[in-house]
Protein backbone atom coordinates (compact mmCIF):
# COMPACT_ATOMS: atom_id res chain seq x y z
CA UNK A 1 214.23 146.77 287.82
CA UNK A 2 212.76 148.00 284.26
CA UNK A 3 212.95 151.75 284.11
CA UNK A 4 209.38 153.18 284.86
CA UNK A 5 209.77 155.23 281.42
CA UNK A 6 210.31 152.26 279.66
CA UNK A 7 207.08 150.32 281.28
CA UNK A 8 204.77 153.00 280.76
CA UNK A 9 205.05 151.90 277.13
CA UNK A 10 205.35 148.45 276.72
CA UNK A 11 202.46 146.18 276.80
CA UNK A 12 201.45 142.57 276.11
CA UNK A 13 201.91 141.46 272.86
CA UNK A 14 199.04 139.22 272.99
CA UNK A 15 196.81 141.40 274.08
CA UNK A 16 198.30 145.16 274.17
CA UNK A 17 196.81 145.72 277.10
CA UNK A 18 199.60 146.93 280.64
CA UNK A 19 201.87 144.90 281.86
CA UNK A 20 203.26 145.52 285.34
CA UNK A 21 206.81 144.19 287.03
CA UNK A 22 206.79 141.31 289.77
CA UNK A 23 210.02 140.04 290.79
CA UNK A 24 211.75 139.20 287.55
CA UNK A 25 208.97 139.57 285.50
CA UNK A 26 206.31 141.52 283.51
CA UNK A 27 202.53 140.28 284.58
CA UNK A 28 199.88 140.92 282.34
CA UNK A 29 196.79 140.48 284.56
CA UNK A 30 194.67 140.42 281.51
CA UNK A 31 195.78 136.99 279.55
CA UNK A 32 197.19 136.44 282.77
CA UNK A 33 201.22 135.45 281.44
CA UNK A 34 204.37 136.19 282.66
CA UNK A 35 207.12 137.70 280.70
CA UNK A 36 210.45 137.42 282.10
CA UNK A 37 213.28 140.16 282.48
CA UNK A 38 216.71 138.70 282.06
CA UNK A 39 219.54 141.14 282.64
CA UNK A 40 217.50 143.83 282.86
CA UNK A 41 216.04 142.78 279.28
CA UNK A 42 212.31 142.76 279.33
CA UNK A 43 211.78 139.30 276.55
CA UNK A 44 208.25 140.47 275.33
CA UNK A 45 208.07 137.25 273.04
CA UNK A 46 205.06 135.02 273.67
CA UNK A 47 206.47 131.93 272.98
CA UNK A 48 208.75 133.05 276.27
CA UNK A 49 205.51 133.55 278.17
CA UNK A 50 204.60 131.57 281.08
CA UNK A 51 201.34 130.70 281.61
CA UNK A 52 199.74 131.90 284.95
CA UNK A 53 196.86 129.88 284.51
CA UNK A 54 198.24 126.90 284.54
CA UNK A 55 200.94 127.75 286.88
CA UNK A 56 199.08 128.89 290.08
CA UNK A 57 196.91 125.16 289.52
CA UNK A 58 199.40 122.93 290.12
């Protein structure tokens, strides 16, 4: 679990719009991608992104 603190502030690097935490992940509804958290480590890198686009179509 991120630290609320700590996800007030981030945001999408595509985007820079909020991001909020699913599971082991950081959503961002707006480009609608996926950031995972590994080890507690939120990887904001967008070639790390998942796409939820093309995810939820399969």
């Amino acid at each position: 679990m991120i630290d609320k603190e700590l996800l007030e502030i981030l945001a999408c690097p595509i985007c820079k719009r909020s991001i909020v935490e699913e599971g082991n992940e950081l959503i961002c509804r707006a480009c609608k991608k996926a950031y995972p958290v590994r080890d507690g480590i939120p990887i904001m890198l967008i070639d790390e992104a998942r796409d939820l686009e093309k995810t939820n179509n399969k």
